[in-house]
PDB file of N, CA and C in Angstrom:
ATOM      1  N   UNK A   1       0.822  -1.191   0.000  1.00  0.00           N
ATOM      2  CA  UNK A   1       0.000   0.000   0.000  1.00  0.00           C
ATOM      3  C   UNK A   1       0.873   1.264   0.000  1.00  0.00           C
ATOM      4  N   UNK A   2       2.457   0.908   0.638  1.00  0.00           N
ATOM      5  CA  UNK A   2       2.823   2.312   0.711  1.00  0.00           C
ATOM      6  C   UNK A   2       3.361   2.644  -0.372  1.00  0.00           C
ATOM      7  N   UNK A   3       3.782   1.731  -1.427  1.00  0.00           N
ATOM      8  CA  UNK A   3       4.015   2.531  -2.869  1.00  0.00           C
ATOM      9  C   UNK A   3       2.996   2.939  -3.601  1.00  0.00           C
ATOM     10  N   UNK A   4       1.730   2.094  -3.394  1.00  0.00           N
ATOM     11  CA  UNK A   4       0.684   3.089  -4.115  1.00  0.00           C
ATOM     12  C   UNK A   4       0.368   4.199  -3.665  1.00  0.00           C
ATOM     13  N   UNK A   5       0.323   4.609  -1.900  1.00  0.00           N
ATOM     14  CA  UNK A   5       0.414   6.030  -2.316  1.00  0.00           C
ATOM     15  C   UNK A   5       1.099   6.809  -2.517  1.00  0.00           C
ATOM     16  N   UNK A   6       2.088   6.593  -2.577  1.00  0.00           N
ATOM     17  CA  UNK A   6       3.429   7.222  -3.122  1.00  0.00           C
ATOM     18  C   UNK A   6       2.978   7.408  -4.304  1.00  0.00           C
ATOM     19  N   UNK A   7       3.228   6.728  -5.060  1.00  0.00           N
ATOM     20  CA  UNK A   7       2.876   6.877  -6.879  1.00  0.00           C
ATOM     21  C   UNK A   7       1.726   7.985  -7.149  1.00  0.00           C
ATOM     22  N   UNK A   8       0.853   6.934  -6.137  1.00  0.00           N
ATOM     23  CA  UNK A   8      -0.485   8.440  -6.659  1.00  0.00           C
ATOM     24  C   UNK A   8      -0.219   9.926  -6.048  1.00  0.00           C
ATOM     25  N   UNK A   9       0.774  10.154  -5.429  1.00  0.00           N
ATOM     26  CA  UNK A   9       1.088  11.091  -5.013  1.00  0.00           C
ATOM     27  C   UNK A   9       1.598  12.429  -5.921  1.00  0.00           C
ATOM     28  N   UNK A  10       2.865  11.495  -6.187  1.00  0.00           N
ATOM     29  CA  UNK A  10       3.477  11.495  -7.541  1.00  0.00           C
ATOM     30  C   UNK A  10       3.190  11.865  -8.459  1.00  0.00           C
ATOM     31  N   UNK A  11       2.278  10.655  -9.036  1.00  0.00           N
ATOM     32  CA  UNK A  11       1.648  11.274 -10.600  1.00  0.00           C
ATOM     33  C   UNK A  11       0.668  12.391 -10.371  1.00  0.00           C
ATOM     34  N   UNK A  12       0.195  12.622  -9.592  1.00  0.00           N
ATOM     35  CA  UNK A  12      -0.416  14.361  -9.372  1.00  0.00           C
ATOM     36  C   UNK A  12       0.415  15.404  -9.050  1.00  0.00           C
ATOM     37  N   UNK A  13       1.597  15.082  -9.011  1.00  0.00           N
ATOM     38  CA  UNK A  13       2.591  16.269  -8.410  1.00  0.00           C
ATOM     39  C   UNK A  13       2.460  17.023  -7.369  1.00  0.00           C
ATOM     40  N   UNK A  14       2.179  16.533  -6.324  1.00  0.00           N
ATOM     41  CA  UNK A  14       1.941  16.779  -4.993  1.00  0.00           C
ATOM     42  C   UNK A  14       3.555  17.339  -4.754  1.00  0.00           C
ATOM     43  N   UNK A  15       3.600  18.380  -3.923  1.00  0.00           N
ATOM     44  CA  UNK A  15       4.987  18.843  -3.278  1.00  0.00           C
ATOM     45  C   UNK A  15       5.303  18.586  -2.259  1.00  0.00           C
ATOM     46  N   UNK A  16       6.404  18.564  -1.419  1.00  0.00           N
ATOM     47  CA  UNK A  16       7.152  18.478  -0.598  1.00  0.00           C
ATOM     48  C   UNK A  16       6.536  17.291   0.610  1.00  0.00           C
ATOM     49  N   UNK A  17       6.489  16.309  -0.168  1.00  0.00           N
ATOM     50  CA  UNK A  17       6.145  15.114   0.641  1.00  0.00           C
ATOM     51  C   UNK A  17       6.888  14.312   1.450  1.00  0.00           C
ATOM     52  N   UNK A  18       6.190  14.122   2.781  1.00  0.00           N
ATOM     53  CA  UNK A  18       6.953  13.333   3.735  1.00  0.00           C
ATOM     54  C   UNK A  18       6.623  12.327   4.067  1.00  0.00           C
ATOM     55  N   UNK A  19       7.334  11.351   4.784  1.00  0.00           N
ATOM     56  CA  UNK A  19       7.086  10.601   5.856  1.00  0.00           C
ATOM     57  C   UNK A  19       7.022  10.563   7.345  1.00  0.00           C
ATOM     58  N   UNK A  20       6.257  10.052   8.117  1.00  0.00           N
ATOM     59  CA  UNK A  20       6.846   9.948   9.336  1.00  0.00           C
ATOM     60  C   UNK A  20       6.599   8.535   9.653  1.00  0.00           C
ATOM     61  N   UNK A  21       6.623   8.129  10.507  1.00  0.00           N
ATOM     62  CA  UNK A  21       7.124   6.918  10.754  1.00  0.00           C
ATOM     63  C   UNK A  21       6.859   7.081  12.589  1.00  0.00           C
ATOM     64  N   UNK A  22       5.224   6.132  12.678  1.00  0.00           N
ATOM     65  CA  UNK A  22       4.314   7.056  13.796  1.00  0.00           C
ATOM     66  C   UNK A  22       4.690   5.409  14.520  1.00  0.00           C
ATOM     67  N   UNK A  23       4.972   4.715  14.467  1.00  0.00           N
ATOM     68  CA  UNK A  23       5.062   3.021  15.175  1.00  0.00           C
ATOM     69  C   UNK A  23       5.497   3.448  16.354  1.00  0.00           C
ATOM     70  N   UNK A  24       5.104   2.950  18.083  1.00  0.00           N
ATOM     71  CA  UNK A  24       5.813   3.729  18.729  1.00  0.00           C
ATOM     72  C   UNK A  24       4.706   4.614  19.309  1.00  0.00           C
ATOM     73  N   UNK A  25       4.418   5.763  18.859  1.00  0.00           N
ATOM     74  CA  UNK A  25       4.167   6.405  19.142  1.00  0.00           C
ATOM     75  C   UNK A  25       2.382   6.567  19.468  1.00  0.00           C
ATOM     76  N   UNK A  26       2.168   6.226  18.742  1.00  0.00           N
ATOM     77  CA  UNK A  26       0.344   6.027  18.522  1.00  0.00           C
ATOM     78  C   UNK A  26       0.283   4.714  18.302  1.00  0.00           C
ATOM     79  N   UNK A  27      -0.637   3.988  18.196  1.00  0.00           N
ATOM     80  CA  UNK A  27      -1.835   2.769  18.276  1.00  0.00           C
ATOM     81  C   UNK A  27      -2.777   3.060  16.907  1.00  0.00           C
ATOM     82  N   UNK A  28      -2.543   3.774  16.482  1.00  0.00           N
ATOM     83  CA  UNK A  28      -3.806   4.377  15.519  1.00  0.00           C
ATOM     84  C   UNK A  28      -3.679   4.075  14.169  1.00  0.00           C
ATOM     85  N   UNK A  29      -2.370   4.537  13.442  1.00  0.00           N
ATOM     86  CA  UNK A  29      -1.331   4.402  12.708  1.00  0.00           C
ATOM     87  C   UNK A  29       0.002   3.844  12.500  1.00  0.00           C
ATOM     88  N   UNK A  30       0.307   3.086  11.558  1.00  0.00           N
ATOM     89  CA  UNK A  30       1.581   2.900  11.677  1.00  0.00           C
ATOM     90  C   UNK A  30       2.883   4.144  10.609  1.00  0.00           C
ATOM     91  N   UNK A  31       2.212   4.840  10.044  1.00  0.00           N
ATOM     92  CA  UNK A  31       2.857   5.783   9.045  1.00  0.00           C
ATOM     93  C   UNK A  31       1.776   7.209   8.827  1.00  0.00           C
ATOM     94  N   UNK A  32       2.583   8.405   8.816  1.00  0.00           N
ATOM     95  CA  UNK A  32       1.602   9.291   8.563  1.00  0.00           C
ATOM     96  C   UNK A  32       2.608   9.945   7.248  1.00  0.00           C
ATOM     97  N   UNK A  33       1.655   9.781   6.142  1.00  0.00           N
ATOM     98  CA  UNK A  33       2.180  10.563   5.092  1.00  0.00           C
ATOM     99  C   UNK A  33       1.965  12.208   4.179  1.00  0.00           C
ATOM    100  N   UNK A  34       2.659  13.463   4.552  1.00  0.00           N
ATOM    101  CA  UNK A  34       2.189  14.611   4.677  1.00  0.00           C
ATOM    102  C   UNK A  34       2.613  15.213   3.594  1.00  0.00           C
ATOM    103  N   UNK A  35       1.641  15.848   2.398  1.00  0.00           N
ATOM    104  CA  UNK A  35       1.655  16.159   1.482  1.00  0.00           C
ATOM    105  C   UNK A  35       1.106  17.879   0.554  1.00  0.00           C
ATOM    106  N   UNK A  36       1.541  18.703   0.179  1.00  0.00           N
ATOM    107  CA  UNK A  36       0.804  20.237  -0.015  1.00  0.00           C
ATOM    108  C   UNK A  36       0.350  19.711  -1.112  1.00  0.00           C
ATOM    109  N   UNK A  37      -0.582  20.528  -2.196  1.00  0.00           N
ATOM    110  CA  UNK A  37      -0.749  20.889  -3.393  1.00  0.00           C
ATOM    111  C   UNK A  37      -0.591  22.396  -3.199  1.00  0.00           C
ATOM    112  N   UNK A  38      -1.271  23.022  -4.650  1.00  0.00           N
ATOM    113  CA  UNK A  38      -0.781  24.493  -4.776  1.00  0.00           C
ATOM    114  C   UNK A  38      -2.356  24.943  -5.034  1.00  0.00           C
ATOM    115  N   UNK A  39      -3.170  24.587  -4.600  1.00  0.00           N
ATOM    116  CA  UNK A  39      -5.148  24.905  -4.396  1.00  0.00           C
ATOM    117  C   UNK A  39      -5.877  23.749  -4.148  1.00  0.00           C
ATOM    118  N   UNK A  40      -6.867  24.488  -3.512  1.00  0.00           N
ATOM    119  CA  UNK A  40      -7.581  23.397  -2.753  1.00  0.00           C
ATOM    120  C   UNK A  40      -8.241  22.595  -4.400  1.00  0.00           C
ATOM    121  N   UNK A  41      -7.852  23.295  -5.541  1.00  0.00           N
ATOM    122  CA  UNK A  41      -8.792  21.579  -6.740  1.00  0.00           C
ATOM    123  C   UNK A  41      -7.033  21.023  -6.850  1.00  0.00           C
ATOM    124  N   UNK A  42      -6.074  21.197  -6.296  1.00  0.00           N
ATOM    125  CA  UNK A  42      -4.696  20.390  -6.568  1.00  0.00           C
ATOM    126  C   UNK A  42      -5.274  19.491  -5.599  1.00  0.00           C
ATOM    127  N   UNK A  43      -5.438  20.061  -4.198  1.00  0.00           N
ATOM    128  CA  UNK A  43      -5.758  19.587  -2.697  1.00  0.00           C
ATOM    129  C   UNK A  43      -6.807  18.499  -3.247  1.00  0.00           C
ATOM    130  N   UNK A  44      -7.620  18.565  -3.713  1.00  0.00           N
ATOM    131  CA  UNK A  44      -8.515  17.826  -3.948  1.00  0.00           C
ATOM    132  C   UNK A  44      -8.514  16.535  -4.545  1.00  0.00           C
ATOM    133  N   UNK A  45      -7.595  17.215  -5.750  1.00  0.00           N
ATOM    134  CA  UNK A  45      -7.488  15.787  -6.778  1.00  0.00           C
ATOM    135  C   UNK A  45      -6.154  14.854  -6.390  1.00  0.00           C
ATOM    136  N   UNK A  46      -5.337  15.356  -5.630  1.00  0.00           N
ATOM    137  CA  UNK A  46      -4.247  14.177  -5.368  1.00  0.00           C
ATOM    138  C   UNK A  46      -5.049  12.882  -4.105  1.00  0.00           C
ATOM    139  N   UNK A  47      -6.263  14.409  -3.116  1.00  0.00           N
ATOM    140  CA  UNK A  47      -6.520  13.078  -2.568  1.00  0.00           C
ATOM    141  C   UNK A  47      -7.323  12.217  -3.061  1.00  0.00           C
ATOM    142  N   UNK A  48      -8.019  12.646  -4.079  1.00  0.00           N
ATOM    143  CA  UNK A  48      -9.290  11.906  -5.222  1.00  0.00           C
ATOM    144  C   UNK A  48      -7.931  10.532  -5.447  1.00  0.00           C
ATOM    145  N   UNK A  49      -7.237  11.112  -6.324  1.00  0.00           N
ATOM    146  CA  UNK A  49      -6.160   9.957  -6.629  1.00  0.00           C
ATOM    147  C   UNK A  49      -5.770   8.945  -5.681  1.00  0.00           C
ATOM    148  N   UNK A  50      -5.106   9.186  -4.283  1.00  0.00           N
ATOM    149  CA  UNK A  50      -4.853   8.592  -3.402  1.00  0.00           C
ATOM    150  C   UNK A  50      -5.970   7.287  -3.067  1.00  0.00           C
ATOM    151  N   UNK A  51      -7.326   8.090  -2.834  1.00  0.00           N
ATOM    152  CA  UNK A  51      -8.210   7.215  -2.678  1.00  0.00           C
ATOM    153  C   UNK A  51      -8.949   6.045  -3.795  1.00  0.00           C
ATOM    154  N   UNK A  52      -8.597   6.558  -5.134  1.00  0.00           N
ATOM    155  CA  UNK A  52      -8.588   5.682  -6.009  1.00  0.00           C
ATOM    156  C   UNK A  52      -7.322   4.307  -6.349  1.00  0.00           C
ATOM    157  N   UNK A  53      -6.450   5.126  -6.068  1.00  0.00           N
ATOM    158  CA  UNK A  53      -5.357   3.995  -6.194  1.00  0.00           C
ATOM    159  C   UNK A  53      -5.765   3.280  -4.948  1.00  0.00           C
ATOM    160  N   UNK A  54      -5.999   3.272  -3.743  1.00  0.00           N
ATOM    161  CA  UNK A  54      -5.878   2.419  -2.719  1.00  0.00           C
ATOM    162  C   UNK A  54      -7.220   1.615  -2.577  1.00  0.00           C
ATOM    163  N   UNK A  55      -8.282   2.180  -3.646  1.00  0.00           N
ATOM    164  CA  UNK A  55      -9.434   0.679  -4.022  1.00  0.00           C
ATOM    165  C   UNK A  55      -9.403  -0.240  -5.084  1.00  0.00           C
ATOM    166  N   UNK A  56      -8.388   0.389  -6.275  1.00  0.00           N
ATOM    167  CA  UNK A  56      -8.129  -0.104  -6.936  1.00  0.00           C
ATOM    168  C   UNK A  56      -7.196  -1.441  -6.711  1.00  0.00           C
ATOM    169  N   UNK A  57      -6.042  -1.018  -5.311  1.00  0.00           N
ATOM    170  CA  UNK A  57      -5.363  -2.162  -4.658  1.00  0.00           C
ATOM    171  C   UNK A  57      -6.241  -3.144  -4.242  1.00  0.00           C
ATOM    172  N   UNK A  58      -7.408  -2.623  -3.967  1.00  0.00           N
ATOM    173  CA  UNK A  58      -8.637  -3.288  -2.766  1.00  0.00           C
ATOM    174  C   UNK A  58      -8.021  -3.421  -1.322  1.00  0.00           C
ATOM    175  N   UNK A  59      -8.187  -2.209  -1.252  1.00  0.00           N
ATOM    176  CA  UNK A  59      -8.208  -1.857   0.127  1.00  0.00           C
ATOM    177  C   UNK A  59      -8.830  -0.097  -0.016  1.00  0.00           C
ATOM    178  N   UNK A  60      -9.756   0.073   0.078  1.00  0.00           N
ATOM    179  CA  UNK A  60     -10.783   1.272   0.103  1.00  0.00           C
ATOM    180  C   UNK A  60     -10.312   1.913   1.559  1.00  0.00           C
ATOM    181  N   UNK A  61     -10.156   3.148   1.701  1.00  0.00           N
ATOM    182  CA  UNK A  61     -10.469   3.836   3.047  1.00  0.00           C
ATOM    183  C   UNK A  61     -11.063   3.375   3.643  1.00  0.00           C
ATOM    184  N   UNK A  62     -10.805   3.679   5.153  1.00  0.00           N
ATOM    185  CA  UNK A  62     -11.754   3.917   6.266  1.00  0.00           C
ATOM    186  C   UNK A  62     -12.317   4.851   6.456  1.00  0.00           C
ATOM    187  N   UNK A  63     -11.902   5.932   6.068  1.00  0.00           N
ATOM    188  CA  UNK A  63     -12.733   7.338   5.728  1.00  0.00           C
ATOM    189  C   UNK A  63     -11.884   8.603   5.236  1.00  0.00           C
ATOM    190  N   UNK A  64     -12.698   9.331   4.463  1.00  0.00           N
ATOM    191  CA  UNK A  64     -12.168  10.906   4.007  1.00  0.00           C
ATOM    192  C   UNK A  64     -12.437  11.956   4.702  1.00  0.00           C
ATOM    193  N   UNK A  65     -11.780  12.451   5.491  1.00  0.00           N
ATOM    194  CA  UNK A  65     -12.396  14.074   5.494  1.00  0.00           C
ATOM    195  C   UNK A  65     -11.591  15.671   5.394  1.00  0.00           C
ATOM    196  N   UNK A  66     -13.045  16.402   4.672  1.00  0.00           N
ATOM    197  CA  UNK A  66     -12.387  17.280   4.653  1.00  0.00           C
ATOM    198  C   UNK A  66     -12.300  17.977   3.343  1.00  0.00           C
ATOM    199  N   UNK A  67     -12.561  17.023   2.235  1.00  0.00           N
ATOM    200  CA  UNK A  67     -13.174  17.188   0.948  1.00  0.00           C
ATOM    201  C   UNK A  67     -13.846  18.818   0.365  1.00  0.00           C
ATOM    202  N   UNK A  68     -14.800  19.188   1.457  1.00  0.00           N
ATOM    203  CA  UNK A  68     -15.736  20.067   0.780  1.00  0.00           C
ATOM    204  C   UNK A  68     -14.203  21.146   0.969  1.00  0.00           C
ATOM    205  N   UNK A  69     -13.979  21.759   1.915  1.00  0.00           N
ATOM    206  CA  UNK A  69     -13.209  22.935   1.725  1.00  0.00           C
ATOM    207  C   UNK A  69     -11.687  22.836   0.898  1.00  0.00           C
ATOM    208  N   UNK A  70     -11.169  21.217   0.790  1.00  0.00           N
ATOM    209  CA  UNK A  70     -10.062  20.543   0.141  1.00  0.00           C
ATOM    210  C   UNK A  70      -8.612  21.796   0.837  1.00  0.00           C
ATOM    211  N   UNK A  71      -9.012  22.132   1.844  1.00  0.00           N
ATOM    212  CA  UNK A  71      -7.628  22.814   2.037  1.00  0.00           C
ATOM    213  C   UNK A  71      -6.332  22.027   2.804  1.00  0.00           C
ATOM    214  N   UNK A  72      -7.319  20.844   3.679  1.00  0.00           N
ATOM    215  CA  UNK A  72      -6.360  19.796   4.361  1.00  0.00           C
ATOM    216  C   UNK A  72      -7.255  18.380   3.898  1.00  0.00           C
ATOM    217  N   UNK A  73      -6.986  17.955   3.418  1.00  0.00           N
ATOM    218  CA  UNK A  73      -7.877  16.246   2.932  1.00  0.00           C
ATOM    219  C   UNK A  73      -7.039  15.378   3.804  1.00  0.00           C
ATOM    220  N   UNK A  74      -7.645  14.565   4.423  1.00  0.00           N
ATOM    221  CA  UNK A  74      -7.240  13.459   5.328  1.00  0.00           C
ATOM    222  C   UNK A  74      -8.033  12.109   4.707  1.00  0.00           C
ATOM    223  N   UNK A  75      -6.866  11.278   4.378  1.00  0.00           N
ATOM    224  CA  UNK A  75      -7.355   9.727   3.904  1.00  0.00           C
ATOM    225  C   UNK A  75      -6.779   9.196   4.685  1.00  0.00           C
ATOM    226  N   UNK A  76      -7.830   8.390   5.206  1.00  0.00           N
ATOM    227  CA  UNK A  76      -7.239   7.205   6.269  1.00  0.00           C
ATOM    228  C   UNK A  76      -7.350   5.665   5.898  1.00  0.00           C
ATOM    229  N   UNK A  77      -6.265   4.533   5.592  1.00  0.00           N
ATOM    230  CA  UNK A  77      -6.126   4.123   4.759  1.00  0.00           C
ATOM    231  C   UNK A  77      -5.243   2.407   5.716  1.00  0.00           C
ATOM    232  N   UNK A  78      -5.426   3.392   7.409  1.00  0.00           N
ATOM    233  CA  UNK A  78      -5.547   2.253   8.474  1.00  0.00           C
ATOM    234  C   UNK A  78      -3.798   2.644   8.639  1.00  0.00           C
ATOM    235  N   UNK A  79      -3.341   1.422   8.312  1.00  0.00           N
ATOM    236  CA  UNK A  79      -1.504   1.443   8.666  1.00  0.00           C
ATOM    237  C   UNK A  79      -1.420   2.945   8.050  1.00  0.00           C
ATOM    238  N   UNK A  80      -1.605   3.541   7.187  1.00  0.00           N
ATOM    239  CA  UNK A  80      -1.183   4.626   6.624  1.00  0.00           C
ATOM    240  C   UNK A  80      -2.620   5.710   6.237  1.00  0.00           C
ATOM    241  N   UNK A  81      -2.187   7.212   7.248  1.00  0.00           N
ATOM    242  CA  UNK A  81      -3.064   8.061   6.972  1.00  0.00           C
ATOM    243  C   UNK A  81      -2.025   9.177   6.003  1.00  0.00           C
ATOM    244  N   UNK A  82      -3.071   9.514   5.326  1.00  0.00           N
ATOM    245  CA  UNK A  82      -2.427  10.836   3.942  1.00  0.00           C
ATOM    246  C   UNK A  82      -3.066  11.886   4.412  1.00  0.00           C
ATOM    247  N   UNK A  83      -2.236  13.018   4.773  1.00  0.00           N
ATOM    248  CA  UNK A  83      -2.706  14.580   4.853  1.00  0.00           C
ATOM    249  C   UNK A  83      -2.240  15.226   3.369  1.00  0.00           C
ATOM    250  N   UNK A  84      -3.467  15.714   2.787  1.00  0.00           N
ATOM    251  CA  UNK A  84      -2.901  16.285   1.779  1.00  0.00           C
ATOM    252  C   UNK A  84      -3.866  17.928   2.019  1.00  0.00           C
ATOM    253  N   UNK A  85      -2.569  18.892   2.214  1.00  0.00           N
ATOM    254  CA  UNK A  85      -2.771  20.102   2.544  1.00  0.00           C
ATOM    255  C   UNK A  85      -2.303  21.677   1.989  1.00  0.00           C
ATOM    256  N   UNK A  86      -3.046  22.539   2.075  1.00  0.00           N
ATOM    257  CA  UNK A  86      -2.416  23.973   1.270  1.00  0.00           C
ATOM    258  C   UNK A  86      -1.361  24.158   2.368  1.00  0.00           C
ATOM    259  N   UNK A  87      -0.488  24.981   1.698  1.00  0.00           N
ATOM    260  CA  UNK A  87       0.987  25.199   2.283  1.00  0.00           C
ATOM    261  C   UNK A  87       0.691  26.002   3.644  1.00  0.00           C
ATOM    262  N   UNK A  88      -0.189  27.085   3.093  1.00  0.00           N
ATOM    263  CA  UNK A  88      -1.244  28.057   4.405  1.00  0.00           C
ATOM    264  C   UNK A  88      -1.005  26.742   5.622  1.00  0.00           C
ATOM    265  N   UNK A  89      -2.601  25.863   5.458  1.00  0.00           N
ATOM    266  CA  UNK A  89      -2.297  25.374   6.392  1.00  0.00           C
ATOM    267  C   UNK A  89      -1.813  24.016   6.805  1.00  0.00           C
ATOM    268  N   UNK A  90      -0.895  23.599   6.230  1.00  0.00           N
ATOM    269  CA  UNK A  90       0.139  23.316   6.456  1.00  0.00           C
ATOM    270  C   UNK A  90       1.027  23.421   7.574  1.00  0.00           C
ATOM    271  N   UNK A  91       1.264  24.702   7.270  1.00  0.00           N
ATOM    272  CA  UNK A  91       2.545  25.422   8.221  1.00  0.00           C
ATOM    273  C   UNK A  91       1.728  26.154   9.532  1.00  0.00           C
ATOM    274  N   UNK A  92       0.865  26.393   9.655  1.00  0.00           N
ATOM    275  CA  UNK A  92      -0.438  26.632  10.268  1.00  0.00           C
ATOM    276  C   UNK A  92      -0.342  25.453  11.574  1.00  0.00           C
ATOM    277  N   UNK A  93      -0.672  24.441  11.260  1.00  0.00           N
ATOM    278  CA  UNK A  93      -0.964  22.913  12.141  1.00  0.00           C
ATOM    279  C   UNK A  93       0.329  22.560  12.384  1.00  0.00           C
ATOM    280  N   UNK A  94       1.100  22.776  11.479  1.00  0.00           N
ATOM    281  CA  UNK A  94       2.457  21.618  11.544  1.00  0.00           C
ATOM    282  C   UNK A  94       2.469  20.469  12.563  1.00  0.00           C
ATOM    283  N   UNK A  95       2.174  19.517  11.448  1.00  0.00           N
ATOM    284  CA  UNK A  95       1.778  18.444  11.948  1.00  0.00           C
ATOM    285  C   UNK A  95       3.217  17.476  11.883  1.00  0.00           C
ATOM    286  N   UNK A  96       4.669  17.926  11.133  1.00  0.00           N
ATOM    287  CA  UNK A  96       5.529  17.185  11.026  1.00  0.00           C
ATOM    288  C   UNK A  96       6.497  17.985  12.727  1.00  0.00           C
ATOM    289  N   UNK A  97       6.211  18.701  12.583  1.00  0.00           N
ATOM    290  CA  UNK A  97       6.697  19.157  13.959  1.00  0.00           C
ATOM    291  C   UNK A  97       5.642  18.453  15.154  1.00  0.00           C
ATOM    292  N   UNK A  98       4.898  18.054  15.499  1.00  0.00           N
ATOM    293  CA  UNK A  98       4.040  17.712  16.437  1.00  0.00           C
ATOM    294  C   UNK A  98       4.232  16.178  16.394  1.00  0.00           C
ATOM    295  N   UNK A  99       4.795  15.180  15.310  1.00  0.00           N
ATOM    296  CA  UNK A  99       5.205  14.186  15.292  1.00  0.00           C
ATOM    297  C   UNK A  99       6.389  13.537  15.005  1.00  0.00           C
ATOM    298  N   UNK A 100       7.160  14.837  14.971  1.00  0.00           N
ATOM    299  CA  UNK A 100       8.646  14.544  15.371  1.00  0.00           C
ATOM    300  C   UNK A 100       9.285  15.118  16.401  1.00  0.00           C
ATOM    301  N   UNK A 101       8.642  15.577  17.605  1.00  0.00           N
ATOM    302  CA  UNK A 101       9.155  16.242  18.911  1.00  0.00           C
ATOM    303  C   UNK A 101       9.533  14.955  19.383  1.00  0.00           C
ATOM    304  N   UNK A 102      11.363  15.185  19.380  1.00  0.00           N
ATOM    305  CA  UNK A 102      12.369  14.040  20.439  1.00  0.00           C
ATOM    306  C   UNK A 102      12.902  13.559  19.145  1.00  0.00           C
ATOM    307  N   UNK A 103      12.350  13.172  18.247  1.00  0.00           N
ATOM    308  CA  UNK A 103      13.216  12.524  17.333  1.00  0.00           C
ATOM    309  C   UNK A 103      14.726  13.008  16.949  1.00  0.00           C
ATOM    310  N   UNK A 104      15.183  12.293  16.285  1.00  0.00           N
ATOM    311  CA  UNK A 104      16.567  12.382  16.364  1.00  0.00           C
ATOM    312  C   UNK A 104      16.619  13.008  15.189  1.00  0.00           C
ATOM    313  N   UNK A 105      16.423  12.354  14.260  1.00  0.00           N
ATOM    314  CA  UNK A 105      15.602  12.388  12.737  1.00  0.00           C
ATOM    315  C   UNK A 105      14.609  13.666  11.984  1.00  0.00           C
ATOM    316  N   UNK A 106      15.243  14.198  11.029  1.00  0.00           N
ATOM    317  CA  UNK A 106      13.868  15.097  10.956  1.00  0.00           C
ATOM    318  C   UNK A 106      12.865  13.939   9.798  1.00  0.00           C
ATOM    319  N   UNK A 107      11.525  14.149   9.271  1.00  0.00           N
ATOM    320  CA  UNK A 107      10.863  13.385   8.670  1.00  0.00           C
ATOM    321  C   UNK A 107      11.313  13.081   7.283  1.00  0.00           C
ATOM    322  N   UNK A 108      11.318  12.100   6.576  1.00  0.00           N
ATOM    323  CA  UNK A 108      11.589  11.896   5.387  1.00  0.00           C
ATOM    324  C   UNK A 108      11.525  12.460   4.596  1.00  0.00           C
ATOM    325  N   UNK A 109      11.919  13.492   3.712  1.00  0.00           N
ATOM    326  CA  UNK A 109      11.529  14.307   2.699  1.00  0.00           C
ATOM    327  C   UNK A 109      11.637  13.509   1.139  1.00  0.00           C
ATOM    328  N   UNK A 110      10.620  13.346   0.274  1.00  0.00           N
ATOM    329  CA  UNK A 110      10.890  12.294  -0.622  1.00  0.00           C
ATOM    330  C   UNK A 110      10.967  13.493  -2.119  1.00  0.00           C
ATOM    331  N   UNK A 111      10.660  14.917  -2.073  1.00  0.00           N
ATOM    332  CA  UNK A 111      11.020  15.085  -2.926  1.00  0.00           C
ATOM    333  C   UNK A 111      11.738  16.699  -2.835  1.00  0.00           C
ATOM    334  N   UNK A 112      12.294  17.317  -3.689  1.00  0.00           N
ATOM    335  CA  UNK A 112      13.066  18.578  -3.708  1.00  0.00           C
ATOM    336  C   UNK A 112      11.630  19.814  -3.693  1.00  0.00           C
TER     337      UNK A 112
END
């Protein structure tokens, strides 16, 4: 599952995508994967994508939200949740700072 959402990430050109790597830490998740577009219809359609590639695997979400305003889309996808968010808020929540406090490590950065 985690290369498909990678890929679908990808082929929408989603920016400055991370990993974290939540095992450990939460019960909830085992990976949280954090992603911008550049408007909420970018915001929209990478997570449209995300959620298509991961039924197409057959394995459908557990749920979306967040859709109508598309400024932060959350797919939850069980071992692996996708934030796909405007840079606004983004940096707003910072959610890679709130799940890497202590780490040694900063989060995976997978692209330039």
């Amino acid at each position: 599952m985690h290369r498909t959402v990678i890929t679908a990430i990808e082929d929408l050109k989603a920016r400055d995508t991370r990993e974290i790597d939540v095992r450990g830490k939460t019960s909830v998740t085992d990976l949280i994967v954090i992603t911008s577009g550049t408007s909420t219809r970018h915001v929209k359609s990478i997570a449209d994508e995300v959620v298509r590639a991961a039924k197409k695997a057959g394995l459908p979400p557990i749920g979306v939200e967040g859709e109508r305003e598309a400024e932060w889309v959350l797919v939850d996808l069980g071992d692996i949740v996708v934030h796909v968010m405007l840079p606004r808020t983004r940096e707003f929540y910072g959610l890679e700072r709130l799940w890497t406090v202590g780490d040694d490590e900063h989060p995976a950065k997978l692209d330039g």
